[in-house]
Protein backbone atom coordinates (compact mmCIF):
# COMPACT_ATOMS: atom_id res chain seq x y z
CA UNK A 1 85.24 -53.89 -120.89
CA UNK A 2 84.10 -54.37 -117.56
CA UNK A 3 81.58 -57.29 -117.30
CA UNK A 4 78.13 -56.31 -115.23
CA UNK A 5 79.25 -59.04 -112.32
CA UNK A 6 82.51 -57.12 -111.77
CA UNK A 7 80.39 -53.83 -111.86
CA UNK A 8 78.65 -55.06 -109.25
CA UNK A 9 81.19 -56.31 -107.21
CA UNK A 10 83.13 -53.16 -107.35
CA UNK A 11 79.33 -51.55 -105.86
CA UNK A 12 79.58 -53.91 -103.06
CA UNK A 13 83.39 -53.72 -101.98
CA UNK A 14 82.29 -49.77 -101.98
CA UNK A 15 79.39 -49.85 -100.00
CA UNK A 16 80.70 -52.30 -97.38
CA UNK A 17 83.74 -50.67 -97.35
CA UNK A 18 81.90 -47.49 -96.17
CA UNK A 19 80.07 -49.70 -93.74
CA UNK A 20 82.60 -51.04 -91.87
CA UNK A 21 84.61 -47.51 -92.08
CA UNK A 22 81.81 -47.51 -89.29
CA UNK A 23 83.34 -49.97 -86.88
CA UNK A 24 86.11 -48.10 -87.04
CA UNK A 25 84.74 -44.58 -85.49
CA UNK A 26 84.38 -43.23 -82.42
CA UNK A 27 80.46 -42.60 -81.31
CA UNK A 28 78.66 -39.59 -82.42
CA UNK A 29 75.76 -37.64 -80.69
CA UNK A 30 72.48 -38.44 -82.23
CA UNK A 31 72.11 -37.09 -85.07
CA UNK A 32 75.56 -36.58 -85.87
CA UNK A 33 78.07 -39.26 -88.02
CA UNK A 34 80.66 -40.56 -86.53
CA UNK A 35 84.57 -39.59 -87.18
CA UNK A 36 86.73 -42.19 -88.90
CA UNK A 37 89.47 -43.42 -87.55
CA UNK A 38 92.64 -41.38 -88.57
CA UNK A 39 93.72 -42.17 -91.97
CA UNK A 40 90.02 -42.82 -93.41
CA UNK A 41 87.29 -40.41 -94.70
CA UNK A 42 84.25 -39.91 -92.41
CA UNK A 43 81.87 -42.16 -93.14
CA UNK A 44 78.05 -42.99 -91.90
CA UNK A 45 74.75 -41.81 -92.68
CA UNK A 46 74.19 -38.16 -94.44
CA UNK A 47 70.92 -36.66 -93.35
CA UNK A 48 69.28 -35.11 -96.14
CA UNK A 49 66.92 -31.92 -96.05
CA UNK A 50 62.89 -32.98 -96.25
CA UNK A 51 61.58 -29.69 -94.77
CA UNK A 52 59.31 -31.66 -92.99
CA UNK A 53 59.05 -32.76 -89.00
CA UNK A 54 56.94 -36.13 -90.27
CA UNK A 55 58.12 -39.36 -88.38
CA UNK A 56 58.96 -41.78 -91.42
CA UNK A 57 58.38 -45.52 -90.74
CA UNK A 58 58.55 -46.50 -94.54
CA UNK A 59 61.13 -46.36 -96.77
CA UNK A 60 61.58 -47.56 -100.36
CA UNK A 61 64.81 -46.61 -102.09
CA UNK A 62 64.49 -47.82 -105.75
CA UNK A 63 68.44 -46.96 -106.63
CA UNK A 64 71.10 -44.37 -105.93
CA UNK A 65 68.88 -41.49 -107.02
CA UNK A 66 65.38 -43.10 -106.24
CA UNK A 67 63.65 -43.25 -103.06
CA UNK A 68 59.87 -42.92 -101.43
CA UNK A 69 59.48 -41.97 -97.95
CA UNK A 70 55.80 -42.14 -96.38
CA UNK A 71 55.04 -41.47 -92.85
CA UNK A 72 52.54 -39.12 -90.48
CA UNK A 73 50.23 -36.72 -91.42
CA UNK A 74 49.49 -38.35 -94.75
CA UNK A 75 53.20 -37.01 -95.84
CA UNK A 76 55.04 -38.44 -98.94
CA UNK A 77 58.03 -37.86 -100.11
CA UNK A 78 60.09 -38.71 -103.45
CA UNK A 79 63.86 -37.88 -104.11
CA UNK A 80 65.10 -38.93 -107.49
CA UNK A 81 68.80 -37.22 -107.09
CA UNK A 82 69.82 -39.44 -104.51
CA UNK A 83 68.16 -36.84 -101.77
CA UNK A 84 69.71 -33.93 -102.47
CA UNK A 85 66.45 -32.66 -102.62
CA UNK A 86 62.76 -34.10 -101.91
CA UNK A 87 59.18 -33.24 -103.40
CA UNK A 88 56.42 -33.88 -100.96
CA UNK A 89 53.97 -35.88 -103.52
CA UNK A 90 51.70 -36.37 -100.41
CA UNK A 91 47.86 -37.74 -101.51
CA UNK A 92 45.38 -35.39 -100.91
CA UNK A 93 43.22 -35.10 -98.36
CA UNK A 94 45.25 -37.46 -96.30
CA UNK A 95 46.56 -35.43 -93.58
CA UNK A 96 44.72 -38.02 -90.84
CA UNK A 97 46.32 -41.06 -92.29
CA UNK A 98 49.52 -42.55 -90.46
CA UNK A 99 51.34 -44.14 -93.54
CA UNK A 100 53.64 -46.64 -92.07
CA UNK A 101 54.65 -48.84 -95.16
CA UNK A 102 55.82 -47.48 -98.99
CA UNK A 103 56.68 -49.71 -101.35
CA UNK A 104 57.93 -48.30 -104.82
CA UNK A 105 58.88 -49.98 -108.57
CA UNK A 106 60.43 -47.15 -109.82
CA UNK A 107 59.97 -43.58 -109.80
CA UNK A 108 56.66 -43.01 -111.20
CA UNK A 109 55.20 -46.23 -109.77
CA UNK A 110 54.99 -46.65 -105.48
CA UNK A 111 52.01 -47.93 -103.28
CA UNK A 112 51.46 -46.87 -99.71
CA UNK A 113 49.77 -48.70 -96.73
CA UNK A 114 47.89 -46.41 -93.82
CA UNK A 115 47.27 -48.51 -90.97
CA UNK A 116 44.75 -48.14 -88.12
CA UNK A 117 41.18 -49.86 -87.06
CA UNK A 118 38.65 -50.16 -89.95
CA UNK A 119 39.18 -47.79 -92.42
CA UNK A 120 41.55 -46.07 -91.21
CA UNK A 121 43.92 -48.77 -92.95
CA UNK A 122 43.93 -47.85 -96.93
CA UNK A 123 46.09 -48.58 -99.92
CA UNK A 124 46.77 -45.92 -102.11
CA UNK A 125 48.82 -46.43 -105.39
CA UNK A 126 50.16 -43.65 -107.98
CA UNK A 127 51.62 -44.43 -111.82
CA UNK A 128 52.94 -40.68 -112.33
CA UNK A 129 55.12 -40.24 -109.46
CA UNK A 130 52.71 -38.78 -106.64
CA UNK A 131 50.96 -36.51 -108.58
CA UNK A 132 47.73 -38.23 -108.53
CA UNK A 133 46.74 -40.80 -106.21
CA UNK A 134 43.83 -43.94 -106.32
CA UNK A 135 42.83 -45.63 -103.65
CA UNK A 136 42.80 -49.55 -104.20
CA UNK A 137 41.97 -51.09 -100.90
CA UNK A 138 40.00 -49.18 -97.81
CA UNK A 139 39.28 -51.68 -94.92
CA UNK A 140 35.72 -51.71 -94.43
CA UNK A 141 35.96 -54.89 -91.38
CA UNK A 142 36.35 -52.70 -87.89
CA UNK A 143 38.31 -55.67 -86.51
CA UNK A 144 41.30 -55.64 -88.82
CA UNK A 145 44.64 -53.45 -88.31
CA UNK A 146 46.64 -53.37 -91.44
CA UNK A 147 50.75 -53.29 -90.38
CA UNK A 148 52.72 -54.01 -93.25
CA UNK A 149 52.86 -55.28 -97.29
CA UNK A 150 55.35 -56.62 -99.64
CA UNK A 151 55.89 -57.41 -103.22
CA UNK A 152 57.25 -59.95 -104.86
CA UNK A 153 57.62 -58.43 -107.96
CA UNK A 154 55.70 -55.27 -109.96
CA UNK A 155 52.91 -57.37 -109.51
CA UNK A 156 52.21 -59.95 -106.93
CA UNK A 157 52.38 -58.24 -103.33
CA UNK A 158 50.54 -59.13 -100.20
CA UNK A 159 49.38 -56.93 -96.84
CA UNK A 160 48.63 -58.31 -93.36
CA UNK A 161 46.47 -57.59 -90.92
CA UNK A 162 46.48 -58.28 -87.12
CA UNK A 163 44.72 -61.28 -85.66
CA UNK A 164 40.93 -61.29 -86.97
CA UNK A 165 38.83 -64.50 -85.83
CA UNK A 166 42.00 -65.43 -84.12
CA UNK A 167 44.02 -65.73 -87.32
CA UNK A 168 45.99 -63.00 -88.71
CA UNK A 169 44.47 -62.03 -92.15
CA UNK A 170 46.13 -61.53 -95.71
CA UNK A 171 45.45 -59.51 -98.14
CA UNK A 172 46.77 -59.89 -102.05
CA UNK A 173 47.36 -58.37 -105.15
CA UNK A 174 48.15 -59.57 -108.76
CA UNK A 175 47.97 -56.11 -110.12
CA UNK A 176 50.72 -54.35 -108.84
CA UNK A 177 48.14 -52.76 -105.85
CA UNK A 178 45.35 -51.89 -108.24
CA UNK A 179 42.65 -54.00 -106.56
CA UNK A 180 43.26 -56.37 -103.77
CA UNK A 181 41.39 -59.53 -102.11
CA UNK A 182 41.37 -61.09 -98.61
CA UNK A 183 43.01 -64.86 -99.17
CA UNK A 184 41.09 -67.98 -97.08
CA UNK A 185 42.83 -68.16 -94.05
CA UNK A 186 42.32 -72.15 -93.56
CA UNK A 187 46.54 -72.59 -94.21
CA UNK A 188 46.88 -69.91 -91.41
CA UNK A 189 47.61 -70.99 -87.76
CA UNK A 190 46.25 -70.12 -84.85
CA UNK A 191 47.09 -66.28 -83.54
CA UNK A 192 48.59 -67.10 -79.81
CA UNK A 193 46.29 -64.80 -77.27
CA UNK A 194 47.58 -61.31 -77.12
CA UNK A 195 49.88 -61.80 -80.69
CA UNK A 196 49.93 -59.13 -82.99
CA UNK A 197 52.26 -57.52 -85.91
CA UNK A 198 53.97 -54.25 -85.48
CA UNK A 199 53.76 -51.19 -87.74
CA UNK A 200 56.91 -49.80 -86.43
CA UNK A 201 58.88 -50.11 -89.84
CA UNK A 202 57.04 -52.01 -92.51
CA UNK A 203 59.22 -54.96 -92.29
CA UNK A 204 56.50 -57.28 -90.22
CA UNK A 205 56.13 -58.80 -93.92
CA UNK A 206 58.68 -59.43 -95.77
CA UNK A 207 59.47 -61.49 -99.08
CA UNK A 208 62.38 -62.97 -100.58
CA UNK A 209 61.98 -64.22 -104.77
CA UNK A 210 58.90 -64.58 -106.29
CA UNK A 211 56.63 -66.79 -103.77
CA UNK A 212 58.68 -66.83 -99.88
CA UNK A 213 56.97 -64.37 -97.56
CA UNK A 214 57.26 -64.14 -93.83
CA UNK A 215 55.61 -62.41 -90.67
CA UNK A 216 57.05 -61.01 -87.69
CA UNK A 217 54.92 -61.40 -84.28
CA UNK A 218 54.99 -59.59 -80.81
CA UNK A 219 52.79 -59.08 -77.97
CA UNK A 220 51.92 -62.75 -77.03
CA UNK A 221 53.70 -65.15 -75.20
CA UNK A 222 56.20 -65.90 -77.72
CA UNK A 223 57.41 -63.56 -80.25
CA UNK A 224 57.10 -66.13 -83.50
CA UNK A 225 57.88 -65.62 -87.20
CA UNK A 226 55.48 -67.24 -89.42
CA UNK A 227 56.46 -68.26 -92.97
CA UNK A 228 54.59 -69.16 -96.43
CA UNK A 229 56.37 -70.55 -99.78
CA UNK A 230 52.87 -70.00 -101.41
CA UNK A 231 52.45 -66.59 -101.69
CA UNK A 232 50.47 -66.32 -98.35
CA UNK A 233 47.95 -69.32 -98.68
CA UNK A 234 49.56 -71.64 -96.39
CA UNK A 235 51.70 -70.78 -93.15
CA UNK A 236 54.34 -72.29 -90.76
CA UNK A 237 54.52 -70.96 -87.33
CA UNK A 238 58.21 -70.57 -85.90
CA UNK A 239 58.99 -69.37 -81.92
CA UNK A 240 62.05 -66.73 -82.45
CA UNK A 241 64.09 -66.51 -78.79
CA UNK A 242 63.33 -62.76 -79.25
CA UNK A 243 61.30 -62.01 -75.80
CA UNK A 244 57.54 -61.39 -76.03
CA UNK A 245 54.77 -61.72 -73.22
CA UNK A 246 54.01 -58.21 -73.47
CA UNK A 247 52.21 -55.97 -75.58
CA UNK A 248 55.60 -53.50 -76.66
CA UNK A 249 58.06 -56.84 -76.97
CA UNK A 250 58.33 -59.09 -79.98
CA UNK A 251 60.02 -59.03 -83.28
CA UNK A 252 59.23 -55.80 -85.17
CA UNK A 253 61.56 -56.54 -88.50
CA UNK A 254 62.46 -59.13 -90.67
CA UNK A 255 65.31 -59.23 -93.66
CA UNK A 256 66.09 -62.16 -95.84
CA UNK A 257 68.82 -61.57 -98.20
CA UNK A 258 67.97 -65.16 -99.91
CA UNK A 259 65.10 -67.84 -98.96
CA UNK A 260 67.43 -69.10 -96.62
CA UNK A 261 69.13 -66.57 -94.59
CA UNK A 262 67.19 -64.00 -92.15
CA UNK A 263 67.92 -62.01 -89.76
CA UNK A 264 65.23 -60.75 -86.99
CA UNK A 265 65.32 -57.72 -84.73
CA UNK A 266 62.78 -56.28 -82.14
CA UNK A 267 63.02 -55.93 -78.41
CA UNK A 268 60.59 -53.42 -76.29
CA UNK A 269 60.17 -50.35 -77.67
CA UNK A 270 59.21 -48.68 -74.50
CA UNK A 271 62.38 -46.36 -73.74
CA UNK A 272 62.65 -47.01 -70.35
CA UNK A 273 62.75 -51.12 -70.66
CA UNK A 274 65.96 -52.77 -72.01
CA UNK A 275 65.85 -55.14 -75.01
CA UNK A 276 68.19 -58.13 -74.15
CA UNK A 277 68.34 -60.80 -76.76
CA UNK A 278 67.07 -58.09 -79.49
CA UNK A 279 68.70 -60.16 -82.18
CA UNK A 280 68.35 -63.54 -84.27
CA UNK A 281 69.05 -65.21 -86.89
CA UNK A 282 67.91 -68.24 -89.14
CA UNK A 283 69.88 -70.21 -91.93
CA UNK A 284 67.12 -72.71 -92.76
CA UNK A 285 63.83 -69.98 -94.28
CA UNK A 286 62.64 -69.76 -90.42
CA UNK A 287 62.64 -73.00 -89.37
CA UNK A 288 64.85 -72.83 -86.91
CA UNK A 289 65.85 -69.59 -85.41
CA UNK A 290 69.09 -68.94 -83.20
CA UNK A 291 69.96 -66.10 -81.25
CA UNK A 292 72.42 -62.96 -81.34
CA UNK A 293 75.61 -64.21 -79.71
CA UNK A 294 76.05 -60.36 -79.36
CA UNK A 295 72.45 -58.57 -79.56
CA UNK A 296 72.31 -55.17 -80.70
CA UNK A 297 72.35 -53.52 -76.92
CA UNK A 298 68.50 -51.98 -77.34
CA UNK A 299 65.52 -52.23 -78.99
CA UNK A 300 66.03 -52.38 -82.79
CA UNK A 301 63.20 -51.92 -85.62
CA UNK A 302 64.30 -52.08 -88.55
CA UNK A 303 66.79 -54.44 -90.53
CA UNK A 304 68.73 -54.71 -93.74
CA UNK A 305 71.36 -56.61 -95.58
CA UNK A 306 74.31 -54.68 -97.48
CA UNK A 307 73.61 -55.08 -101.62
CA UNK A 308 75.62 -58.49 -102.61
CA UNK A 309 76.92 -58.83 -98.94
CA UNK A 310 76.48 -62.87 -97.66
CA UNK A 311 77.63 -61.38 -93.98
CA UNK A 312 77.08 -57.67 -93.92
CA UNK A 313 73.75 -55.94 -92.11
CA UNK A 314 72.49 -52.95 -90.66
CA UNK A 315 69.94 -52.22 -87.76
CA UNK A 316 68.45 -49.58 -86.34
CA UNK A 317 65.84 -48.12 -83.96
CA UNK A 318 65.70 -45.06 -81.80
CA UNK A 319 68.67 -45.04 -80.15
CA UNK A 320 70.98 -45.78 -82.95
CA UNK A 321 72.31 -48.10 -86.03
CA UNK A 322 74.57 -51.01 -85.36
CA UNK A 323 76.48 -52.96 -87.97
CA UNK A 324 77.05 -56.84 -88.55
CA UNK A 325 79.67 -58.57 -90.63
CA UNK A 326 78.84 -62.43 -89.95
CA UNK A 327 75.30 -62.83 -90.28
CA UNK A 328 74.07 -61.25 -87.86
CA UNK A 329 75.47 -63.11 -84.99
CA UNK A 330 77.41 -60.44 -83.58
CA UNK A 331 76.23 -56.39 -83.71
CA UNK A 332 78.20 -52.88 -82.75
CA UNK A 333 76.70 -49.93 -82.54
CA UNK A 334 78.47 -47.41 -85.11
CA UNK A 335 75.84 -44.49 -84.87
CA UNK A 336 73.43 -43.12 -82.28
CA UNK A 337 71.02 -41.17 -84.21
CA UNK A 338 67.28 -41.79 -84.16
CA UNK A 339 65.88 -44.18 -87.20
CA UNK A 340 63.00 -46.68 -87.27
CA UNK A 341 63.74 -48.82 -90.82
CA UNK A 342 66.83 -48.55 -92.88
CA UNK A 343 66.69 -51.04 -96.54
CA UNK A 344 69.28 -50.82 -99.11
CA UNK A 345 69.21 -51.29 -103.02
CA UNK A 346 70.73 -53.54 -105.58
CA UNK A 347 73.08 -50.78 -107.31
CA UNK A 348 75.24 -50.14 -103.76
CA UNK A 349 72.85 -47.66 -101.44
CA UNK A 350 71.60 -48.02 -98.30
CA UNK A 351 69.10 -45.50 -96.76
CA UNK A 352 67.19 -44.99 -93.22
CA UNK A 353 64.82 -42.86 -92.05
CA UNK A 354 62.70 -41.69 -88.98
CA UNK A 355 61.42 -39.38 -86.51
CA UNK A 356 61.56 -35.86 -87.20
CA UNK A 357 61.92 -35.94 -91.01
CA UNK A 358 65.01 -38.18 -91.04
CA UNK A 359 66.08 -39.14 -94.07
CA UNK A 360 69.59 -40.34 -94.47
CA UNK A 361 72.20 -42.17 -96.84
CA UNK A 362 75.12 -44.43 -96.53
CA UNK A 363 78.08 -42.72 -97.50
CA UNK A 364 81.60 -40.56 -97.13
CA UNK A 365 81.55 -36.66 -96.87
């Protein structure tokens, strides 16, 4: 009988051997996967139908059938066979909101962040997959701009808001998202002028176990990663060598596979600026960050490790995916389609979406 460790090894050889089929195929137009080298199946990501033309900044696969998709217009989407097919579960009356985070527990159970100034930025949670919605948390303070959230677990989670009285502001939950409160922001340090998170993929806040949490920075003159082992009550302020001094540069996703190892992506996300030095990486919890020896070649937003891969990543952003096998020291393109986050799940399945109703798996035709 095989044991659940083999199981899951077998998963991971799988998935990253459909990854790296990647390095091995010729470019694509966007949109399009690329062709495997001869002697290999094609392999990349498989857009699946939404019948929508919402842009979709978060993304919350649950398994290989599971996944949440919430982006403009108020639009959200479920797929639980793997996205063969997808059932707008969209709250009502939400057509104004810009949803740019999801994050889901299974597939009855998600909560969605909208951002913007005052209320405008909402949490909304549903218990019956989508088809009724509550409200938990509307932002009644007209100088807060929530970005991003994250859970721990099905119950502890935390949101962030940009720089209010010159520190950024956190909100928490010990519900699972049912109410929320703002946490004292005396173990918070100092916003630098200008510094703000990005809602460009809902990874500015990401967690790794049950109490490390850290937040990605742009805008000011450093682009800096900031990192609690409290759960948010108490912060440590890291610069990244990711560029900044700009409104549109910074870091605009995080990924920690462990509460050691990140990796860090961003750039400018104005098309016609490059991104050099789009890429770093930290071995110490964000401490210490180092950068890309090879960058991905433009600006990237979103960021994942491969399920039960120590060296194996994926980025992407608007001008395509690119693939890492050591860490995220080196990156090459493999795809130049158009996402804005990509995460992947524990069972061997990686998704991305983006502009346009993208919505697309890891995987061989």
């Amino acid at each position: 009988m095989t044991s659940m460790g083999n199981t899951r090894r077998m998963m991971s050889v799988g998935l990253i051997g459909a990854a790296l089929a990647l390095t091995l195929a010729a470019p694509a137009r966007a949109g399009e996967t690329p062709t495997a080298a001869a002697g290999t199946n094609t392999a990349g990501w498989q857009l699946t139908p939404t019948g929508t033309d919402a842009r979709f900044r978060g993304l919350a696969p649950v398994d290989r059938g599971t996944a949440w998709a919430a982006g403009s217009k108020g639009t959200v989407l479920r797929t639980t066979d793997g996205g063969r097919s997808w059932r707008n579960v969209s709250p009502p009356d939400a057509a104004e909101l810009e949803f740019r985070d999801v994050e889901a527990f299974d597939a009855r159970r998600a909560v969605v962040l909208a951002i913007g100034e005052g209320e405008a930025s909402r949490v909304l949670r549903t218990e019956d997959g989508g088809a009724t919605w509550t409200e938990s948390f509307r932002n009644t303070d007209p100088r807060a701009f929530y970005d991003c959230m994250t859970f721990f677990d099905r119950r502890h989670g935390l949101a962030m808001s940009d720089p209010v009285d010159g520190k950024y502001r956190i909100l928490s939950t010990r519900d699972g998202g049912r109410s929320w409160k703002v946490l004292p922001n005396a173990g918070m340090p100092d916003a630098l002028p200008g510094e703000a998170g990005f809602a460009a993929s809902g990874q500015c806040l990401v967690s790794a176990g049950p109490r490390d949490v850290w937040l990605a920075t742009g805008g000011g003159a450093a682009a800096r990663v900031l990192h609690s082992a409290d759960r948010g009550l108490t912060w440590t302020a890291t610069v990244s060598p990711i560029p900044a001094g700009d409104p549109a540069r910074g870091v605009f996703g995080l990924a920690f596979r462990d509460r050691a190892h990140g990796i860090a992506v961003g750039g400018d996300y104005r098309k016609d600026q490059p991104s050099p030095q789009a890429g770093a990486v930290t071995r110490d919890g964000g401490r210490t960050w180092r950068a890309s020896a090879t960058p991905p070649p433009a600006y990237r937003s979103g960021v994942a490790w491969l399920p039960h891969s120590r060296n194996a990543a994926l980025a992407v952003g608007p001008t395509g995916t690119d693939l890492t096998t050591d860490g995220g020291r080196t990156w090459r393109t493999v795809d130049t389609g158009s996402y804005d986050t990509v995460d992947c799940t524990p069972d061997g399945s990686c998704w991305a979406s983006g502009e346009k109703g993208r919505i697309a798996r890891l995987g061989r035709k």
